[in-house]
C-alpha atoms as a PDB file:
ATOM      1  CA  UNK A   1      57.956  17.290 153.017  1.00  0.00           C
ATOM      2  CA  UNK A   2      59.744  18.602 156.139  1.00  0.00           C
ATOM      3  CA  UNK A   3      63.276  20.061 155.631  1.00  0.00           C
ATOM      4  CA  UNK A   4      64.933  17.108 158.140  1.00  0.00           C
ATOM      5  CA  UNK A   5      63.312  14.037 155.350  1.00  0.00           C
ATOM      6  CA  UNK A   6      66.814  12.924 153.795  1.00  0.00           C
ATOM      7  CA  UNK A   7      65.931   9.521 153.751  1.00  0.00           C
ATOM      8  CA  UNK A   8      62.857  10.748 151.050  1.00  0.00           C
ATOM      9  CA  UNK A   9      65.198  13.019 148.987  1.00  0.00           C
ATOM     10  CA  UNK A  10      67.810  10.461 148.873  1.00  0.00           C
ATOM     11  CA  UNK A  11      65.401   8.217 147.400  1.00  0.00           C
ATOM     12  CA  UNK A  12      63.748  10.179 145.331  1.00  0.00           C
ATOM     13  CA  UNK A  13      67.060  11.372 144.229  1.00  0.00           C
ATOM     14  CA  UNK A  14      67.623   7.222 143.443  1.00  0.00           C
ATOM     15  CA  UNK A  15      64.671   7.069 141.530  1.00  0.00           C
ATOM     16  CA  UNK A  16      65.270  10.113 139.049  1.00  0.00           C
ATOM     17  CA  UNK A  17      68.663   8.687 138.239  1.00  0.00           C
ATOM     18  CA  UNK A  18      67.215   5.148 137.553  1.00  0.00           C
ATOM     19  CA  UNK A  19      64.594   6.602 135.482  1.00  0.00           C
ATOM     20  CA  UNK A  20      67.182   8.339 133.732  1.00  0.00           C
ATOM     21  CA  UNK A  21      69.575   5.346 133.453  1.00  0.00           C
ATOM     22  CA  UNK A  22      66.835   3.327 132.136  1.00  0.00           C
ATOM     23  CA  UNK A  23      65.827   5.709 129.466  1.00  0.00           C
ATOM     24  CA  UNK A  24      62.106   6.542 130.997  1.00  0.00           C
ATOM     25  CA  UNK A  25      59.749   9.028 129.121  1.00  0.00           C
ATOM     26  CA  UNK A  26      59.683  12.555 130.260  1.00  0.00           C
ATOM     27  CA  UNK A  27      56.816  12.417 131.622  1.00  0.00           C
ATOM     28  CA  UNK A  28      57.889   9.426 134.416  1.00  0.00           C
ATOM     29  CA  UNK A  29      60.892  11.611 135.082  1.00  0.00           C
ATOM     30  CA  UNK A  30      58.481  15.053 135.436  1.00  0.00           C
ATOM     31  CA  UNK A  31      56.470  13.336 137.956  1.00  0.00           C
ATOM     32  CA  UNK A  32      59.186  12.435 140.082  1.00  0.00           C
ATOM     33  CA  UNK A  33      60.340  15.215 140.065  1.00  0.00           C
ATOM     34  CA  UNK A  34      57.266  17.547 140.716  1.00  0.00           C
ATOM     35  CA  UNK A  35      56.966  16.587 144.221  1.00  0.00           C
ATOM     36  CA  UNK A  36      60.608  18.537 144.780  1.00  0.00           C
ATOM     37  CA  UNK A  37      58.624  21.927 144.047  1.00  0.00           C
ATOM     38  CA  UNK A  38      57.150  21.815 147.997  1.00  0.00           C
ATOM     39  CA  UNK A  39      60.201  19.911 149.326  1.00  0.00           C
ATOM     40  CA  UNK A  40      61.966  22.893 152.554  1.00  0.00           C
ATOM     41  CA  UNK A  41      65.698  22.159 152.249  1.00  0.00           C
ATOM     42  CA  UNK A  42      68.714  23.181 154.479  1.00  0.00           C
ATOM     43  CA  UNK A  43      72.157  23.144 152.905  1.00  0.00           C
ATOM     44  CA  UNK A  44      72.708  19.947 155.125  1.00  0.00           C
ATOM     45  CA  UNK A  45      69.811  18.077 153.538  1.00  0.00           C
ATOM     46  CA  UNK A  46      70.777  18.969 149.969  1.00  0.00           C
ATOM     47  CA  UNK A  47      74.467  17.687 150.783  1.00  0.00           C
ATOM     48  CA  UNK A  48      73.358  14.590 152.195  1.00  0.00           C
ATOM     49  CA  UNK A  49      70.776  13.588 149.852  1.00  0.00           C
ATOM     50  CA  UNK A  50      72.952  14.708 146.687  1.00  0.00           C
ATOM     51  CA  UNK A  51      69.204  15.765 144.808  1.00  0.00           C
ATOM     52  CA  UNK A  52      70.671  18.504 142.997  1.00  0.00           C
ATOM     53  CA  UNK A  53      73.574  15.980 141.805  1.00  0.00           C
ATOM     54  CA  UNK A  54      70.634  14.002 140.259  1.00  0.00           C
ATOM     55  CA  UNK A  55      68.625  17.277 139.110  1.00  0.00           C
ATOM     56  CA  UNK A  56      71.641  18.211 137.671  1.00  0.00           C
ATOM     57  CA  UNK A  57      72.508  15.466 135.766  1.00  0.00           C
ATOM     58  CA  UNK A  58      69.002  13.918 134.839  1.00  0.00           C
ATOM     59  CA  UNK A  59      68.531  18.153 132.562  1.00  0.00           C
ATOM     60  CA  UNK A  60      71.792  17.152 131.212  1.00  0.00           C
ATOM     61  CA  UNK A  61      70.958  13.786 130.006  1.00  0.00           C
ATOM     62  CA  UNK A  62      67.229  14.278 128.839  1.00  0.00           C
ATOM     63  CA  UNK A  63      66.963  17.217 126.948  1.00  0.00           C
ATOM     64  CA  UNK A  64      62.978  17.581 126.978  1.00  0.00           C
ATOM     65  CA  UNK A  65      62.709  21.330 127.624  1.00  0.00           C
ATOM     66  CA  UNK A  66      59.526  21.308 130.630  1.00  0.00           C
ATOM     67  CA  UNK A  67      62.840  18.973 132.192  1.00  0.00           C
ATOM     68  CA  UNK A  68      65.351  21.459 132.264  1.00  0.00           C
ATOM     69  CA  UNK A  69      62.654  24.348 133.207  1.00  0.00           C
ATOM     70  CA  UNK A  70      61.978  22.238 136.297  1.00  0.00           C
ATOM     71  CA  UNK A  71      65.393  21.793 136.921  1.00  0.00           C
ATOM     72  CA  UNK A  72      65.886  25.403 136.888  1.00  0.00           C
ATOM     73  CA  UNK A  73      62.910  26.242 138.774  1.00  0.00           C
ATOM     74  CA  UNK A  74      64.570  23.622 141.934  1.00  0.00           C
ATOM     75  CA  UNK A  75      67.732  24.750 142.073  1.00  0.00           C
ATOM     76  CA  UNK A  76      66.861  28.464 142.169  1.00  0.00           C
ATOM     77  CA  UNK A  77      64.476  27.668 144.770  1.00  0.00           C
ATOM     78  CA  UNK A  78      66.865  25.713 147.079  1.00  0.00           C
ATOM     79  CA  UNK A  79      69.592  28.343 146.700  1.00  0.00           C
ATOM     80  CA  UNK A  80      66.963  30.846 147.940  1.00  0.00           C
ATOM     81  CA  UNK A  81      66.033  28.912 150.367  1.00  0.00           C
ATOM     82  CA  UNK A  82      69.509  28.156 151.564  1.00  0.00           C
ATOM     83  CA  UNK A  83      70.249  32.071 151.123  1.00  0.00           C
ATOM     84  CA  UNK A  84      67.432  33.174 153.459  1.00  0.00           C
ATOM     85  CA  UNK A  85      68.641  30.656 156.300  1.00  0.00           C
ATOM     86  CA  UNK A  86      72.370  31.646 156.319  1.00  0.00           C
ATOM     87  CA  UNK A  87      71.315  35.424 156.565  1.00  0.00           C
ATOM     88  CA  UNK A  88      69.136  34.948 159.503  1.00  0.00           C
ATOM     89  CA  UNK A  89      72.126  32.780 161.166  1.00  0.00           C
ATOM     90  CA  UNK A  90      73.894  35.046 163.294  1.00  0.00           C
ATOM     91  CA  UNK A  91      76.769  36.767 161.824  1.00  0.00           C
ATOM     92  CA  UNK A  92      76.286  35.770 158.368  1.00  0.00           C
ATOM     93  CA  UNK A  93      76.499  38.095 155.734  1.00  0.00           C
ATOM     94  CA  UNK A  94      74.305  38.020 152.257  1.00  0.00           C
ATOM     95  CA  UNK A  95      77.692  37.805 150.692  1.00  0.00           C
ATOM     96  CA  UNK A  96      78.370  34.361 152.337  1.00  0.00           C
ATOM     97  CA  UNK A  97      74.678  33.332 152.627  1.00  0.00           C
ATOM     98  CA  UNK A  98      74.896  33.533 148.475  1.00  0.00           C
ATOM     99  CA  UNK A  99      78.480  31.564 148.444  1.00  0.00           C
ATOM    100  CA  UNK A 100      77.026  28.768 150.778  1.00  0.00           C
ATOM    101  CA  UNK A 101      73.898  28.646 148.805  1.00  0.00           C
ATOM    102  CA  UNK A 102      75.767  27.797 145.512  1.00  0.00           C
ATOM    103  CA  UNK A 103      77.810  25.171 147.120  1.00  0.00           C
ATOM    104  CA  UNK A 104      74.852  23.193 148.735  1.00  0.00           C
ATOM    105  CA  UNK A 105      72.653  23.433 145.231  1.00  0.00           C
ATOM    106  CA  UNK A 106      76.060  22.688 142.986  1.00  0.00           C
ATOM    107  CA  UNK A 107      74.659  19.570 141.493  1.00  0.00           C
ATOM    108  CA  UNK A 108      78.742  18.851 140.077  1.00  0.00           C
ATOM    109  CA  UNK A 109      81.288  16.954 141.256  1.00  0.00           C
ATOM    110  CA  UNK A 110      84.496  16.944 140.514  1.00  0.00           C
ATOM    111  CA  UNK A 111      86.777  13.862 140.352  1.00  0.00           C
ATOM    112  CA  UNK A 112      89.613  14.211 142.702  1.00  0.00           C
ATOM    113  CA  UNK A 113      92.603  14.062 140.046  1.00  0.00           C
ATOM    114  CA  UNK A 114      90.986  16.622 138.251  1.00  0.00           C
ATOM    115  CA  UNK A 115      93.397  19.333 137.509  1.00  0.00           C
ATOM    116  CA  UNK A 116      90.926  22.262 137.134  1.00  0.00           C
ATOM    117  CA  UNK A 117      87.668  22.539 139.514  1.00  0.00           C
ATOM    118  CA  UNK A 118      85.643  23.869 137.266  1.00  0.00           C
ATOM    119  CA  UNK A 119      82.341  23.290 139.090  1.00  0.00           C
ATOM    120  CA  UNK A 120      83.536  26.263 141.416  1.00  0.00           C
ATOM    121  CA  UNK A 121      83.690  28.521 139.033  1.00  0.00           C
ATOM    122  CA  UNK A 122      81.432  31.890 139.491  1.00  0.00           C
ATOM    123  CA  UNK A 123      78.799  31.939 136.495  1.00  0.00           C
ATOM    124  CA  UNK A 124      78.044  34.971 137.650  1.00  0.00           C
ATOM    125  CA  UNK A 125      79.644  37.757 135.674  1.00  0.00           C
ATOM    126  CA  UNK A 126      79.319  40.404 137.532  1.00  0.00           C
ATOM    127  CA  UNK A 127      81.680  38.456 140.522  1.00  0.00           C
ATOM    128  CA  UNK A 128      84.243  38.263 138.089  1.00  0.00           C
ATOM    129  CA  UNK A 129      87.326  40.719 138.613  1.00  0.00           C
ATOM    130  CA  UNK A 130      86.793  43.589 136.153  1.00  0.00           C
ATOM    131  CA  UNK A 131      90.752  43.153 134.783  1.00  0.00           C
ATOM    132  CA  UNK A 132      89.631  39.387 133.643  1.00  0.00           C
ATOM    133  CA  UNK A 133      86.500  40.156 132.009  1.00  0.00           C
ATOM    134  CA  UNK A 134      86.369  39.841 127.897  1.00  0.00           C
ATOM    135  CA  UNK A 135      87.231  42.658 125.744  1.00  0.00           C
ATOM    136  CA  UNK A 136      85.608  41.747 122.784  1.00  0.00           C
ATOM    137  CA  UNK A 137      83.045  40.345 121.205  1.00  0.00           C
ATOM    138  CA  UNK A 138      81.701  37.278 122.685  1.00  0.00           C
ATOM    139  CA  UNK A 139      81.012  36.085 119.113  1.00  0.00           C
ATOM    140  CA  UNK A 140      84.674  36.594 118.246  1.00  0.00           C
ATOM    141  CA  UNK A 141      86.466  35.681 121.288  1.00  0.00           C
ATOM    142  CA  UNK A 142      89.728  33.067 121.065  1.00  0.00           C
ATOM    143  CA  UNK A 143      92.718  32.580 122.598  1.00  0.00           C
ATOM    144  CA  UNK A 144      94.082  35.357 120.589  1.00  0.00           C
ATOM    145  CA  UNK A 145      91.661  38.069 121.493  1.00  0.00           C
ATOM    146  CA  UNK A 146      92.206  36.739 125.164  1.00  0.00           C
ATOM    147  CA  UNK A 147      95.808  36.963 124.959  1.00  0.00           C
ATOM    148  CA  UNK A 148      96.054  33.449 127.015  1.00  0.00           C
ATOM    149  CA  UNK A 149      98.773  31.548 126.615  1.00  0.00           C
ATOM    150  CA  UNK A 150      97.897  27.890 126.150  1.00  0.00           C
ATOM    151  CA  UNK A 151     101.036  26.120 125.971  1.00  0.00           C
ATOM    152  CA  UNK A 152     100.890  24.698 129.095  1.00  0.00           C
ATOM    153  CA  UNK A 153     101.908  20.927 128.433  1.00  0.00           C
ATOM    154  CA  UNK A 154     105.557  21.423 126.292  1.00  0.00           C
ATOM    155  CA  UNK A 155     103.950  19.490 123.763  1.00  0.00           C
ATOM    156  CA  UNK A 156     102.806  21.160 120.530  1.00  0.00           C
ATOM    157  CA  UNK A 157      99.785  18.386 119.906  1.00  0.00           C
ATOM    158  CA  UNK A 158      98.403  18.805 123.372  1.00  0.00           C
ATOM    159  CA  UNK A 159      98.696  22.360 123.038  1.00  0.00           C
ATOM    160  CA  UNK A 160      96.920  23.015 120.404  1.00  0.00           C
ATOM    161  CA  UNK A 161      93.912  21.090 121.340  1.00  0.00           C
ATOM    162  CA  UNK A 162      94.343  23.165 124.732  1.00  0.00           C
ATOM    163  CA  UNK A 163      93.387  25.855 122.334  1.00  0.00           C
ATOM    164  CA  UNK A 164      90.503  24.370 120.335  1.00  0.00           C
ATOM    165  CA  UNK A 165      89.059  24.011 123.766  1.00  0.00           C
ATOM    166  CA  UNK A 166      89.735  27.325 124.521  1.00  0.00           C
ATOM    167  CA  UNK A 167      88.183  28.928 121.459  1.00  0.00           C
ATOM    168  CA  UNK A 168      85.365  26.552 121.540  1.00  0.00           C
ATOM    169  CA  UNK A 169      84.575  27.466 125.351  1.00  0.00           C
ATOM    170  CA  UNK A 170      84.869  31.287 125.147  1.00  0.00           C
ATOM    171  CA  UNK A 171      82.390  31.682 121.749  1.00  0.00           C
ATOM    172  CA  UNK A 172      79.648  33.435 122.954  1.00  0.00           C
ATOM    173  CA  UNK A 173      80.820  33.498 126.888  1.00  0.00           C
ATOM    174  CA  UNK A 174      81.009  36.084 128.677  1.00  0.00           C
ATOM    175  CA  UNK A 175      82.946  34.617 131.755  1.00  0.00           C
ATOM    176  CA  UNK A 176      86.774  35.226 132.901  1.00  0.00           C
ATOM    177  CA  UNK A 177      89.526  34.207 130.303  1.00  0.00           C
ATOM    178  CA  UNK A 178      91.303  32.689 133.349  1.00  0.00           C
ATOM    179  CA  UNK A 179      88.697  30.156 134.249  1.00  0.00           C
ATOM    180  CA  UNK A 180      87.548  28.957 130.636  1.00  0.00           C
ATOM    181  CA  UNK A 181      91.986  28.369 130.617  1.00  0.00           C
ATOM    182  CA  UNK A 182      91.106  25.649 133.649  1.00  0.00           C
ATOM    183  CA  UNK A 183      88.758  24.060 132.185  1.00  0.00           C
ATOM    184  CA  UNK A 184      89.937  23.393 128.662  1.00  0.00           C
ATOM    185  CA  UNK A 185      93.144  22.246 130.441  1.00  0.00           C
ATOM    186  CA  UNK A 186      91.106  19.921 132.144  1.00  0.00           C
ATOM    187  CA  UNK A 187      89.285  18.996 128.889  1.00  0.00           C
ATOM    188  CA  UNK A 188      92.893  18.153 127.631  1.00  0.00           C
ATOM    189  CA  UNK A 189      94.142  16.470 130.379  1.00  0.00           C
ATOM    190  CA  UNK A 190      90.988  14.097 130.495  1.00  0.00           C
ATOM    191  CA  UNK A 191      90.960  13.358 126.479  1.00  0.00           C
ATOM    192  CA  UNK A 192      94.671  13.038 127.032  1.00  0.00           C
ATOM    193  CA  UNK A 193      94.312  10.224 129.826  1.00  0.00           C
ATOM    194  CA  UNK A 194      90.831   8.905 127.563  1.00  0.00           C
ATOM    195  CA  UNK A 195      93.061   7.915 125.321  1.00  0.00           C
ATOM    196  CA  UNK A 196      96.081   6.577 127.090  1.00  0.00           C
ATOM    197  CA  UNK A 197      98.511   8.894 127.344  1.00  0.00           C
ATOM    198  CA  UNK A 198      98.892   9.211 123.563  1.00  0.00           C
ATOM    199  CA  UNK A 199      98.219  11.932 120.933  1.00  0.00           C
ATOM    200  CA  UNK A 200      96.709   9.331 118.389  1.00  0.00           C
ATOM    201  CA  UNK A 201      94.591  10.190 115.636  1.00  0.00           C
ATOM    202  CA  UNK A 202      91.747   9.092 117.729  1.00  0.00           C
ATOM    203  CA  UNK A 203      92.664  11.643 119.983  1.00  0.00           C
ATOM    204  CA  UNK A 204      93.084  14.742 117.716  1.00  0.00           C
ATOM    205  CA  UNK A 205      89.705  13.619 115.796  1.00  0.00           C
ATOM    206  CA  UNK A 206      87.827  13.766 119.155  1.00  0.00           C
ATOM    207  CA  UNK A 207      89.089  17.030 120.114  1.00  0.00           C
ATOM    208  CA  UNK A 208      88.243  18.181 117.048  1.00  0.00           C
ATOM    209  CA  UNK A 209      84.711  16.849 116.988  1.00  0.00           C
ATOM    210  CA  UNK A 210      84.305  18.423 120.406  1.00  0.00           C
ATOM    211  CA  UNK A 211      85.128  21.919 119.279  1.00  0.00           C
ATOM    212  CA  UNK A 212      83.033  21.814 116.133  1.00  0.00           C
ATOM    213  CA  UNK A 213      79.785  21.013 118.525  1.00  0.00           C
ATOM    214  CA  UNK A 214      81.039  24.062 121.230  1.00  0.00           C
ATOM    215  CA  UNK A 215      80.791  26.190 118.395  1.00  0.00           C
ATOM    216  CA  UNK A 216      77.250  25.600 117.416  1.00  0.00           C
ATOM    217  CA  UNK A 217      75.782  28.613 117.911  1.00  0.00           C
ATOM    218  CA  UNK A 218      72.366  26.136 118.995  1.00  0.00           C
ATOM    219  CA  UNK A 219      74.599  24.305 121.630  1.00  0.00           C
ATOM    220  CA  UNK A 220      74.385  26.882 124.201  1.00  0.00           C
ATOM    221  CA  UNK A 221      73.426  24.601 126.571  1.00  0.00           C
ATOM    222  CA  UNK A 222      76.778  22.007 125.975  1.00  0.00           C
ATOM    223  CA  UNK A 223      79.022  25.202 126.117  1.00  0.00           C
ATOM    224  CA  UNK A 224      77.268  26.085 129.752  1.00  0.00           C
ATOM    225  CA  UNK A 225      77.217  22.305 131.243  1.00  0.00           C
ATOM    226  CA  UNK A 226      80.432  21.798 130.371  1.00  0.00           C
ATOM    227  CA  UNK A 227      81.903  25.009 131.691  1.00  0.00           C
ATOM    228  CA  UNK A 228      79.988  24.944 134.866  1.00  0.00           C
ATOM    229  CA  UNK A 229      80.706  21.212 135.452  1.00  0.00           C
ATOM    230  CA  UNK A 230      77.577  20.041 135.119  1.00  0.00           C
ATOM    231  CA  UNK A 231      79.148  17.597 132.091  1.00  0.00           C
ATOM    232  CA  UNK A 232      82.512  16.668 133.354  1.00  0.00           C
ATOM    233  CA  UNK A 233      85.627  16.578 131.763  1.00  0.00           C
ATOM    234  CA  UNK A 234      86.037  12.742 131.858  1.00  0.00           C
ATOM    235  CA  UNK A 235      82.223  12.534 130.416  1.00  0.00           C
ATOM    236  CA  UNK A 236      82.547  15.265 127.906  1.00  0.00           C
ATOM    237  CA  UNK A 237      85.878  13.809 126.037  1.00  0.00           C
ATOM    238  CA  UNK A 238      83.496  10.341 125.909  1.00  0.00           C
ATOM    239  CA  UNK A 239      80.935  12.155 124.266  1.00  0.00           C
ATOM    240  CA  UNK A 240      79.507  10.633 120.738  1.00  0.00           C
ATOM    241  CA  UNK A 241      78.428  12.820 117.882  1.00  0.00           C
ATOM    242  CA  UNK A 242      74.771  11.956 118.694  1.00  0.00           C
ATOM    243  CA  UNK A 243      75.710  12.656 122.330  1.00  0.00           C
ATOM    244  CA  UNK A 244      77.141  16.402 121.498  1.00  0.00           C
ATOM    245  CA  UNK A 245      74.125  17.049 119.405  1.00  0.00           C
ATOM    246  CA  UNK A 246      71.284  19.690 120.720  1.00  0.00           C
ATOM    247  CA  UNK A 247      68.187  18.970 121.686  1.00  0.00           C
ATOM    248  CA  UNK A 248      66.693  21.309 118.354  1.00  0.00           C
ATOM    249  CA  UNK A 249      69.661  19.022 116.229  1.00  0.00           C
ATOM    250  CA  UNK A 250      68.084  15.422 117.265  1.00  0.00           C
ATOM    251  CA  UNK A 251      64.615  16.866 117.230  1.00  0.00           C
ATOM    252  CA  UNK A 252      65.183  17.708 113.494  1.00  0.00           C
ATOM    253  CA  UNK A 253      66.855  14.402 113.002  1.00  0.00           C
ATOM    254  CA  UNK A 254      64.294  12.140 114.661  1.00  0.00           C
ATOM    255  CA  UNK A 255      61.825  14.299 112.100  1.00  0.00           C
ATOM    256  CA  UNK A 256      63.745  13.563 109.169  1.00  0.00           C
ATOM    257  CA  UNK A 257      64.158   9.972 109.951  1.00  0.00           C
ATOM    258  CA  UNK A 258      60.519   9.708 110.120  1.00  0.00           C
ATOM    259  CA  UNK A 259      60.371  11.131 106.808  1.00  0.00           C
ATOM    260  CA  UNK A 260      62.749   9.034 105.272  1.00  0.00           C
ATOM    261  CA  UNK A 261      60.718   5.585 106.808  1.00  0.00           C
ATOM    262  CA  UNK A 262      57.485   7.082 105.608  1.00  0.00           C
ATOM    263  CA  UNK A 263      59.126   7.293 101.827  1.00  0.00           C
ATOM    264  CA  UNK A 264      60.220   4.084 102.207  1.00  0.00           C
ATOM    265  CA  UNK A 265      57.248   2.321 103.224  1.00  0.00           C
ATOM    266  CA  UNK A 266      55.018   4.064 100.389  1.00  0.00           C
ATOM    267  CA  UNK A 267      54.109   1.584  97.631  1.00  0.00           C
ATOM    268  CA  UNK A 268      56.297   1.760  94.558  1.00  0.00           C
ATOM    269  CA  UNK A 269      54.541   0.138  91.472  1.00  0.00           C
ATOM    270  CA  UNK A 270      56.231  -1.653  88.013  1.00  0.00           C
ATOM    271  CA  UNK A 271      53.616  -1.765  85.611  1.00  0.00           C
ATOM    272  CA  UNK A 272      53.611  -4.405  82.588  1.00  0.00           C
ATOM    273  CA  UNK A 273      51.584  -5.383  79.733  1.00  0.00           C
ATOM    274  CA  UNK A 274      50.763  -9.561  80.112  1.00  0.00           C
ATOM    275  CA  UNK A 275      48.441 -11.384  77.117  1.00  0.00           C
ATOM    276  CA  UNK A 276      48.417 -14.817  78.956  1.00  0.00           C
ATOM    277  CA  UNK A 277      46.279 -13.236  82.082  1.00  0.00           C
ATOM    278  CA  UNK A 278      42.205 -13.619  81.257  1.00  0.00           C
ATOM    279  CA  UNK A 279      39.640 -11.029  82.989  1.00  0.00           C
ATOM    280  CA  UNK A 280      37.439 -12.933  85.063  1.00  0.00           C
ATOM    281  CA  UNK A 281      34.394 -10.416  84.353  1.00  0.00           C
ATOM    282  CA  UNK A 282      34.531  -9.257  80.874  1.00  0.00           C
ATOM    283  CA  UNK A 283      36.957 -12.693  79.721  1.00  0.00           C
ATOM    284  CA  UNK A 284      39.432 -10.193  77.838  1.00  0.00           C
ATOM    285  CA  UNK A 285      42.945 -11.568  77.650  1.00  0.00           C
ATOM    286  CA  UNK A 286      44.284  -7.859  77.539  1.00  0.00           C
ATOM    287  CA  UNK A 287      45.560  -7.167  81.218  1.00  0.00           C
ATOM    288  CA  UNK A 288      47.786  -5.069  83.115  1.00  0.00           C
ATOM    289  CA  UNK A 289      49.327  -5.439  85.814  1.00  0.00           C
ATOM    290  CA  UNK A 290      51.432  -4.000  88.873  1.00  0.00           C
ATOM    291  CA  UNK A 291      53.625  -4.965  91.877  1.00  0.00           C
ATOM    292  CA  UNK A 292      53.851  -2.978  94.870  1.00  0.00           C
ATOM    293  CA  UNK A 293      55.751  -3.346  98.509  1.00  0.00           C
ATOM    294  CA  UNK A 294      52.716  -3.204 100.780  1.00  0.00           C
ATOM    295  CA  UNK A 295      54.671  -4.274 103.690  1.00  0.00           C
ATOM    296  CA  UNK A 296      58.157  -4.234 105.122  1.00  0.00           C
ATOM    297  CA  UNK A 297      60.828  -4.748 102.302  1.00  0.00           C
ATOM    298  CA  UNK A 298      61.665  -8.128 102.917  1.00  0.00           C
ATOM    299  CA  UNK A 299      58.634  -9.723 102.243  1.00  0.00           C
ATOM    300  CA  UNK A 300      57.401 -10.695  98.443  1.00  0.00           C
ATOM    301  CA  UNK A 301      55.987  -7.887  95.997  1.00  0.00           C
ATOM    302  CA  UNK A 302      52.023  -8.532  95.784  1.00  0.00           C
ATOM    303  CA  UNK A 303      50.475  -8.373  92.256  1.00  0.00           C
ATOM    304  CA  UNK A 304      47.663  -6.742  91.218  1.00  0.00           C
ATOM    305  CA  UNK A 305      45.882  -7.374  88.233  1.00  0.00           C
ATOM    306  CA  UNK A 306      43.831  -4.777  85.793  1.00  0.00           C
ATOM    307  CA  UNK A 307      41.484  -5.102  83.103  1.00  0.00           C
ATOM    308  CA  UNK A 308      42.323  -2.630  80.055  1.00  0.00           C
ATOM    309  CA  UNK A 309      39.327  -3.299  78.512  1.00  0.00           C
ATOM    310  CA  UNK A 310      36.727  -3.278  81.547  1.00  0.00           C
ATOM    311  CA  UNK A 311      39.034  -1.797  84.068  1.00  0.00           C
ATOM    312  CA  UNK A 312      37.967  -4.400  86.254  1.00  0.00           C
ATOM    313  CA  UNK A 313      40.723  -4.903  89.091  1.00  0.00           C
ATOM    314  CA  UNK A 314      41.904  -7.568  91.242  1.00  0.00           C
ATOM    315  CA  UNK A 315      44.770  -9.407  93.705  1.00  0.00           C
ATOM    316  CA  UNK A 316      46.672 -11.691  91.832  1.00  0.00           C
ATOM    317  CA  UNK A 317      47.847 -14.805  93.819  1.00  0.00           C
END
């Protein structure tokens, strides 16, 4: 596909995020995507066609891991790509080649009343200024081993959940105290306007769910989405619990559901001595019998019928 098609990425671009929308398989998504891997872009093509928006978003919402390594695989490509044609533009410098590169391949964007734009945020660590880098532990990082000061608002509530956001953002980060501040203020701010205006217990039991789920050690990949951007503030404070869980967490659920319909579906017997039954091979009144769910659990038991004597067996109806 030649660099100048942005009438094919825009659609392709369509069709991931209807396949997406409409809950497709993996595998429908994958093969929409694979063509991408010989696409030539220019940072006006990806800007136009918004592909990496849809890249972007399609590894957030479908967690299927050969998804997100395709993902990956694109948007390092295109930022190489966009890299190598800046450089060999007169007077650009690799410096600004790189900066352009992220721009056109930053598959966020940022609503326009959004307080903190956290989608331009370096996640590069080495960019950072060295006086705003972490100085502990990432494991044990928090406000307090930041030294930030997160009453920003005047109001204790909203201040403290400024904080939960904080703490739940910097565990195991290793980017600038400064910029994890923006975005849990935006975090607030959006939960805060979520909820109209109000501090309600609906509010303070979201923000609380949301900082139990950026502390998950396994949810590495919530922590990055939503610091990058890639999960927006608005979206994030609208997240469910099944929503917030990782992709290991629902795997291990769907598993255990399985389990649990398996167990339920397995025949459970009530056995019971009956005199007034006759064997139809050996004539003995002396039969046993048992009932057993051998189909869903809302239709009748079925009986079945033994012989103690001949241990002749049969379907009572």
């Amino acid at each position: 596909m030649a660099a100048t098609d942005v009438k094919d990425l825009l659609e392709i671009a369509k069709q991931i995020t209807k396949a997406m929308e409409s809950g497709d398989p993996a595998s429908t998504i994958l093969a929409l995507m694979k063509p991408l891997e010989t696409v030539k872009v220019t940072e006006d093509s990806l800007r136009r066609s918004k592909i990496g928006v849809a890249v972007t978003r399609v590894r957030t919402a479908n967690k299927d891991p050969k998804i997100g390594e395709l993902a990956g695989k694109l948007v390092n490509k295109w930022k190489q790509e966009v890299s190598r044609q800046k450089a060999a533009s007169a007077g650009a410098s690799p410096a600004g080649a790189n900066k352009a590169a992220s721009a056109a391949t930053n598959g966020v964007q940022i609503p326009s009343g959004s307080p903190a734009p956290a989608a331009k945020i370096s996640s590069d660590p080495k960019r950072e200024p060295p006086k705003d880098r972490p100085k502990v532990d990432i494991e044990k990082r928090n406000t307090t081993t930041d030294g930030i000061n997160f009453k920003l608002t005047g109001e204790p509530v909203r201040d403290g959940c400024i904080k939960l956001m904080y703490d739940g953002l910097a565990y195991m980060s290793e980017h600038a105290p400064s910029d994890i501040l923006k975005v849990a203020q935006a975090i607030e701010t959006a939960a805060f306007g979520h909820f109209k205006s109000s501090t309600s217990a609906e509010y303070k039991a979201q923000i609380r769910s949301l900082f139990q789920n950026l502390k998950m050690k396994p949810n590495a990949n919530l922590r990055q989405d939503v610091y990058s951007g890639a999960i927006s503030p608005q979206t994030f404070v609208a997240m469910t619990t099944e929503d917030l869980k990782s992709a290991e967490k629902k795997a291990e659920d769907k598993a255990l559901e399985k389990e649990n319909m398996n167990a339920a579906m397995t025949a459970k017997e009530e056995k019971a001595i009956s005199t007034t039954m006759q064997c139809g091979k050996c004539k003995a009144f002396k039969v046993s019998y048992s009932q057993a769910q051998t189909r869903s659990a809302d239709e009748p038991l079925t009986t079945f019928c033994e012989c103690v004597s001949c241990g002749h067996r049969w379907k009572f109806s």
